[in-house]
Protein backbone atom coordinates (compact mmCIF):
# COMPACT_ATOMS: atom_id res chain seq x y z
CA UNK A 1 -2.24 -12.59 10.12
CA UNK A 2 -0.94 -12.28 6.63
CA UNK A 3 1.91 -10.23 5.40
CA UNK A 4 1.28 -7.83 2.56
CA UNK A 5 3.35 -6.37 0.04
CA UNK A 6 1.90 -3.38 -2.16
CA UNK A 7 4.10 -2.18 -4.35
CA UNK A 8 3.40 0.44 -7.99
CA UNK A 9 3.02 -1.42 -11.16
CA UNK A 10 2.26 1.39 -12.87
CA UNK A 11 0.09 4.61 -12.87
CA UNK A 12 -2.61 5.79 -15.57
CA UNK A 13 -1.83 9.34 -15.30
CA UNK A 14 1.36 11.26 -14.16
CA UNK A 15 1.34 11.64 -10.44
CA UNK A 16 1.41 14.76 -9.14
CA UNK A 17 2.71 13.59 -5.92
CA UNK A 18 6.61 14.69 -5.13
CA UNK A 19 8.14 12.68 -5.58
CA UNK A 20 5.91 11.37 -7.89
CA UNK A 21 5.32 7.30 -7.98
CA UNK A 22 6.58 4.88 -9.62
CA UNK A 23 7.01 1.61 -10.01
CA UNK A 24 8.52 -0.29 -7.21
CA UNK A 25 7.88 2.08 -4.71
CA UNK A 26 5.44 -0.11 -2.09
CA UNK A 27 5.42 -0.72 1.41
CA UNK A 28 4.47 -3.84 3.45
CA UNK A 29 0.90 -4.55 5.77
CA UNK A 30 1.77 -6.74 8.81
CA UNK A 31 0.08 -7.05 11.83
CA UNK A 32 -2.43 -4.81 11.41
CA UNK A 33 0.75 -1.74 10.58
CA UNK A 34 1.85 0.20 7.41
CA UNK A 35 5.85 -0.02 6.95
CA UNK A 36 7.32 1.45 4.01
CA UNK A 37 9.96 -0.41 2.36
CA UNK A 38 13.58 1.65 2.20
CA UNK A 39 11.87 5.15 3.02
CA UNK A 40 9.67 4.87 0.05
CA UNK A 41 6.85 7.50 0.37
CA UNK A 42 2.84 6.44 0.48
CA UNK A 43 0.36 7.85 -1.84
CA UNK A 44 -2.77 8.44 0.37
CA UNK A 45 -4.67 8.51 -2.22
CA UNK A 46 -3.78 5.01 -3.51
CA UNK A 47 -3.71 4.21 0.10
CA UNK A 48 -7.23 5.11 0.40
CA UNK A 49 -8.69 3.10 -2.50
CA UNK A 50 -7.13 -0.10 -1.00
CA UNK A 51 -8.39 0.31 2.05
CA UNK A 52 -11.45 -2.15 1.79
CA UNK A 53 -9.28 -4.85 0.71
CA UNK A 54 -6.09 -4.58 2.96
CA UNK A 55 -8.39 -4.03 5.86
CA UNK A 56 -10.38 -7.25 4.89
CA UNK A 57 -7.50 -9.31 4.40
CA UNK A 58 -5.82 -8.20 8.15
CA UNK A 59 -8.75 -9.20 10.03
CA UNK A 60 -9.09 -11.94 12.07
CA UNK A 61 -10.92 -15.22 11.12
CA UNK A 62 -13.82 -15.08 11.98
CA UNK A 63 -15.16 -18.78 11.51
């Protein structure tokens, strides 16, 4: 397994989370769990659109 680091580079629009993100606020994938780095908080939303690819990248090889 791989381990994953996801962190804000930037956002597009304000964020109306509170607190809102920024960047540098990330948390790490490994073995197949979500840890936040430091207590940052996790946008669901960006959580949600990365999804397909953190979920791809965590699975098992398959050949």
């Amino acid at each position: 397994m791989f381990e994953i680091l996801v962190s804000v580079e930037s956002t597009a629009t304000p964020c109306s989370a509170m607190p809102a993100m920024k960047p540098g606020i990330g948390f790490v994938v490994s073995d197949e769990k979500l840890s936040p780095r430091g207590g940052d908080p996790i946008c669901l939303l960006a959580l949600q659109s990365l999804m397909p690819f953190l979920t791809g990248e965590e699975a098992p090889d398959c050949s």
